[in-house]
Protein backbone atom coordinates (compact mmCIF):
# COMPACT_ATOMS: atom_id res chain seq x y z
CA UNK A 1 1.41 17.01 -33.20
CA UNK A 2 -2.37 17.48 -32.37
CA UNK A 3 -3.56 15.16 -34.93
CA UNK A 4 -0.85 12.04 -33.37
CA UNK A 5 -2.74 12.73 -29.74
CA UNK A 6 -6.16 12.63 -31.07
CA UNK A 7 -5.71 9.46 -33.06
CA UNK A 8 -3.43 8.24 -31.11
CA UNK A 9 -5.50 4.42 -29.68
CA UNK A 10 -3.58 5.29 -26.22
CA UNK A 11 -4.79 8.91 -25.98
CA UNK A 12 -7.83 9.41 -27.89
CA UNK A 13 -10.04 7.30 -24.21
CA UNK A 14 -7.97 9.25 -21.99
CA UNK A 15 -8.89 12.59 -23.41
CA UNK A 16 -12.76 12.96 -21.38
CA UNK A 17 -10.91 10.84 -19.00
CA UNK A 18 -8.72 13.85 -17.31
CA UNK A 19 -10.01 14.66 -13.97
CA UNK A 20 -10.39 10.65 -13.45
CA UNK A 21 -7.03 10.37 -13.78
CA UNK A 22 -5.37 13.46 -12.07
CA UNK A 23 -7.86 12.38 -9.32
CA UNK A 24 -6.41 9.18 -9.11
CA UNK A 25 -2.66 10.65 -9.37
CA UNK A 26 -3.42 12.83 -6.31
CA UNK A 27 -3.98 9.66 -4.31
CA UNK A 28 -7.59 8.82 -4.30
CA UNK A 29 -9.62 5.74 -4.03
CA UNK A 30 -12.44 4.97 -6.50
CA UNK A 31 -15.49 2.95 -5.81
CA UNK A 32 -18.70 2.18 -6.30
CA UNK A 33 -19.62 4.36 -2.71
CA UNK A 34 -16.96 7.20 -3.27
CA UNK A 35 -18.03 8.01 -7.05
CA UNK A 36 -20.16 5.35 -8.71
CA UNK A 37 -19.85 6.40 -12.57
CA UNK A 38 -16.12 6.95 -12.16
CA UNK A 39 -15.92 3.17 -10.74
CA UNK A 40 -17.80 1.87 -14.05
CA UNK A 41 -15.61 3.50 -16.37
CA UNK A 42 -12.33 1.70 -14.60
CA UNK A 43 -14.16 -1.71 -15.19
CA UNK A 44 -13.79 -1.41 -18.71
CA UNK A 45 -10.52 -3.24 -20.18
CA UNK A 46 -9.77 -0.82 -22.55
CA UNK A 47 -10.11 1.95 -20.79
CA UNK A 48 -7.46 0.58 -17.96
CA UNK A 49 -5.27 -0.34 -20.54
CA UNK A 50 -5.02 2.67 -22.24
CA UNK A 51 -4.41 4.08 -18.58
CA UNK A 52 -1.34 2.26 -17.73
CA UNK A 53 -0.07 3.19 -21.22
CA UNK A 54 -0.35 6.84 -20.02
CA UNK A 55 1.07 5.73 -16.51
CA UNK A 56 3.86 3.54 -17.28
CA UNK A 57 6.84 6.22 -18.00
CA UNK A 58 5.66 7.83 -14.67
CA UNK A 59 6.31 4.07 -13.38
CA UNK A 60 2.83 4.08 -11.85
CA UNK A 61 0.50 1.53 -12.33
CA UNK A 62 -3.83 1.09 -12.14
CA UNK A 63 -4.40 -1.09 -9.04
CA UNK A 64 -7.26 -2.89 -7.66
CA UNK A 65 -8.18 -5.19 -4.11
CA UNK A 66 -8.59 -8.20 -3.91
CA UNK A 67 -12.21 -7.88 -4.69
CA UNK A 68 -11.88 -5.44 -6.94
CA UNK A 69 -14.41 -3.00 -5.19
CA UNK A 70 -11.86 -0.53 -5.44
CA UNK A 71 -9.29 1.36 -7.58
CA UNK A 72 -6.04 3.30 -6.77
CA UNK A 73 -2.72 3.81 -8.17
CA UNK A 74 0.71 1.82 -7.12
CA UNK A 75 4.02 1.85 -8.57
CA UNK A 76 4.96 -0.31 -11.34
CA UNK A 77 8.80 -1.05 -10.56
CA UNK A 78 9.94 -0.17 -7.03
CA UNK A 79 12.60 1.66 -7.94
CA UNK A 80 14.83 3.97 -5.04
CA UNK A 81 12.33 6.98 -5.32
CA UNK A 82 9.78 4.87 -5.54
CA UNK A 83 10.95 2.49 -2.50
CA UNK A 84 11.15 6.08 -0.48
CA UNK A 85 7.81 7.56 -1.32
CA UNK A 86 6.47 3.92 -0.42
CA UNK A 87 7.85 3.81 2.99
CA UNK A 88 6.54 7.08 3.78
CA UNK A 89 3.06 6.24 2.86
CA UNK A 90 3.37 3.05 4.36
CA UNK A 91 5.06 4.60 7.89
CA UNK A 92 1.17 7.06 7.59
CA UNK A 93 -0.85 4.12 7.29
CA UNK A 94 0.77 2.10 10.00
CA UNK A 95 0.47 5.26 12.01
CA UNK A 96 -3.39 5.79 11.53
CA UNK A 97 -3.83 1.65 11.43
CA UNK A 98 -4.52 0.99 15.11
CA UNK A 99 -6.99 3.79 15.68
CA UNK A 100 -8.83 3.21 12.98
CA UNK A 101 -8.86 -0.34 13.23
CA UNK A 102 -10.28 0.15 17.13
CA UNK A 103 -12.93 2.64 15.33
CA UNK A 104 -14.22 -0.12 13.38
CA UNK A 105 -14.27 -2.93 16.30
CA UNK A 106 -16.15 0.18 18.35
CA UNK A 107 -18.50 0.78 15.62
CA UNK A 108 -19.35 -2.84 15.24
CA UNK A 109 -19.82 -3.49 18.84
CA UNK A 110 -22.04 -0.47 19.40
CA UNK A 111 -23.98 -0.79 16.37
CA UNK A 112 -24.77 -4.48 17.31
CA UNK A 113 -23.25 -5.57 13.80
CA UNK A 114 -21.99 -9.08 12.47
CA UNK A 115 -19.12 -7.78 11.09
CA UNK A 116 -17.24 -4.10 10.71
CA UNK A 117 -18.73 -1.56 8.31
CA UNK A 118 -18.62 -2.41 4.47
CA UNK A 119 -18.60 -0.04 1.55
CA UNK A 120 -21.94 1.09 1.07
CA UNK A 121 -22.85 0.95 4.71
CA UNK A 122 -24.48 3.97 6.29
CA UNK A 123 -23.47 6.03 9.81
CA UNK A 124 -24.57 8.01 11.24
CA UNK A 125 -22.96 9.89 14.50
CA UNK A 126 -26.46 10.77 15.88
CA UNK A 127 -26.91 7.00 16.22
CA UNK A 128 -23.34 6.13 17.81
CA UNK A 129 -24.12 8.87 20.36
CA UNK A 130 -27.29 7.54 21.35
CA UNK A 131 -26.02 4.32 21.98
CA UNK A 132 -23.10 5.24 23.77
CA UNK A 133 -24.27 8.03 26.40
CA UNK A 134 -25.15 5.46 29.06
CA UNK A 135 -22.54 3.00 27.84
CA UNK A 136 -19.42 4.35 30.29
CA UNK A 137 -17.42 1.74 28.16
CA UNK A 138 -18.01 2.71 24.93
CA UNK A 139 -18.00 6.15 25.91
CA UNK A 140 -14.21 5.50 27.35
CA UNK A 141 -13.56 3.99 24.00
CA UNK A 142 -14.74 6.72 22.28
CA UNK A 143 -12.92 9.00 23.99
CA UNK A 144 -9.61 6.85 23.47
CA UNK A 145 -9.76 6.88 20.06
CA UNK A 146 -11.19 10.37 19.18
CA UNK A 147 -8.18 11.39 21.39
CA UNK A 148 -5.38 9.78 19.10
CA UNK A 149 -2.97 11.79 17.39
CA UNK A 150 -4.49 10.49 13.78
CA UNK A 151 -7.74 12.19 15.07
CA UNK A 152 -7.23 14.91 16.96
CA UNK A 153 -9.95 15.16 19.58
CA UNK A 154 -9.18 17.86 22.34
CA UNK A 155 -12.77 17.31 23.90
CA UNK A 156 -14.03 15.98 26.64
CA UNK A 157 -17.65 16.28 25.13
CA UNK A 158 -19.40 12.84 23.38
CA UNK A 159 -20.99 14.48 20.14
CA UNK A 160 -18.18 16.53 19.79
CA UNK A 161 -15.47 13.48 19.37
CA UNK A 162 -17.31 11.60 17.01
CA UNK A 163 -18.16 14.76 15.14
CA UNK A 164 -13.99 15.35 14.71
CA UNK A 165 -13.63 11.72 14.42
CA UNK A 166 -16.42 11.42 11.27
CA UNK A 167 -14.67 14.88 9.69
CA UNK A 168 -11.52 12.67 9.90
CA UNK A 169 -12.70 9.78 8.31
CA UNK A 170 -14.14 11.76 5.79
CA UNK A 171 -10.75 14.03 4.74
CA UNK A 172 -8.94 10.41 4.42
CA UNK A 173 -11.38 8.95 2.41
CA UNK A 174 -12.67 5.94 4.31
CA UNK A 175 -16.67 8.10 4.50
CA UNK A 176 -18.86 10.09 2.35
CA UNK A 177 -21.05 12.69 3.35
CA UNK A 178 -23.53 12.80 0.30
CA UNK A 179 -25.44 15.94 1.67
CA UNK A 180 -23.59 18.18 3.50
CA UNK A 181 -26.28 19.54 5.23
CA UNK A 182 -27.25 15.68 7.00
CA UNK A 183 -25.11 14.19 9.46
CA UNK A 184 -25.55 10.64 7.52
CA UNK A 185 -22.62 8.88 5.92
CA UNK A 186 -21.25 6.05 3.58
CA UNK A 187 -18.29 3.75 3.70
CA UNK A 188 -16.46 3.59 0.69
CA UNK A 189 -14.38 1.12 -0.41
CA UNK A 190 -10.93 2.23 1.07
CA UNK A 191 -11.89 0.56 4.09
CA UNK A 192 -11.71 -2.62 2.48
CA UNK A 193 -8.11 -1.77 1.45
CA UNK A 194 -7.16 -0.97 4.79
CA UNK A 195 -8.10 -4.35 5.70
CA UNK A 196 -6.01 -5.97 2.96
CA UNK A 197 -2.95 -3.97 4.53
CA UNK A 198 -3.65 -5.72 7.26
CA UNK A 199 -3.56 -8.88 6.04
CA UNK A 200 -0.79 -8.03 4.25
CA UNK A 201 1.16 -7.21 7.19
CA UNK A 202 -0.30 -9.94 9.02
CA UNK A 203 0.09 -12.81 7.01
CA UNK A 204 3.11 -11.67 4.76
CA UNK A 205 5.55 -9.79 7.09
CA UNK A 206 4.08 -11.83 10.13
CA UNK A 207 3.88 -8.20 12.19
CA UNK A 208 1.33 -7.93 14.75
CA UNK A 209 -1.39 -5.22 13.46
CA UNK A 210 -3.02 -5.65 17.17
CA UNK A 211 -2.13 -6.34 20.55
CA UNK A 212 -5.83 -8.20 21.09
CA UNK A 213 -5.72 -11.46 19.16
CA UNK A 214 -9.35 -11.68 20.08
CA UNK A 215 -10.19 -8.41 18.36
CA UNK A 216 -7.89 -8.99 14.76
CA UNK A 217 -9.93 -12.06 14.43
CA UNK A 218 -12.83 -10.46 14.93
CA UNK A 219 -12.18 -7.94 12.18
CA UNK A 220 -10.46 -10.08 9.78
């Protein structure tokens, strides 16, 4: 039975390939920000194919963005449990969409920025602070969003809400703090996915994402 696995063409790649994969069955996004060597390996053909092999009789599938900066799993068939686990996960995201989408505008407004952060892009809260203390709008904003249910604020101190806000960001995935001893951090790639939800929702199930057409067009 040991012999079949290790010569097996489907398992013998998928054998120092492990934690890659239980990673990505626990829900996480890979990119080139969020874990760089990981990101290669899914780029190879072979490697992807031999990974939905392994998926396909959990009816789960390798996925990628448009762009292809990052990789996550999605269901092959949508199936009733499948259907149910999707609405759930799609009910989260709508829930943490608006706030997060206002983070973005706020960052890109106070940072002075063409466009909303992009994977690879660095933050830092030091710098958001800075701008904002004798902003009384952006501190308002701020305040707003760090106050939203998705996350969690209960202060009515500046460095304090983005601190909470940036620890949120970084549970869900959407930053990387490479050192945790620096308040400097990364935007991965699963910000670009959030953004093709959006236009998903958008453009497919014509839903309104936001109530300020000015601001979607702005970020999309």
């Amino acid at each position: 039975m040991s012999d079949d696995v290790q010569t097996s063409p489907v398992h013998t790649p998928l054998l120092s390939h492990g934690p890659l994969l239980e990673r990505l069955l626990a829900g996480e996004f890979v990119c080139a920000v969020s874990d760089e060597a990981a990101f290669k390996r899914l780029q190879d053909d072979a490697l992807r194919e031999a990974f939905d092999a392994y998926l396909r009789p959990l009816n789960r599938r390798l996925a990628t963005n448009d762009d292809q900066s990052v990789y996550f799993l999605a269901w092959r068939q949508l199936d009733d449990a499948a259907r149910e686990q999707l609405t759930r996960q799609l009910s989260d995201t709508v829930h943490s969409l608006l706030p997060l989408l206002e983070w973005l505008q706020l960052v890109q407004e106070a940072l002075g920025r063409d466009s909303v952060p992009a994977p690879g892009d660095v933050l830092k809260p030091g710098e958001l602070q800075a701008r904002s203390e004798d902003n009384p709008s952006l501190r308002e904003r701020i305040e707003r969003v760090a106050g939203d249910t998705f996350f969690g604020s209960q202060s009515d101190q500046l460095d304090a809400q983005l601190k909470q806000v940036f620890k949120r960001l970084k549970e869900h995935g959407y930053l990387l703090q490479p050192h945790a001893e620096r308040q400097v951090y990364l935007v991965t790639g699963k910000v670009e996915y959030l953004l093709d939800i959006v236009r998903f929702i958008r453009d497919e199930e014509r839903l309104p994402v936001l109530d300020d057409a000015d601001a979607q067009e702005t970020l999309l």
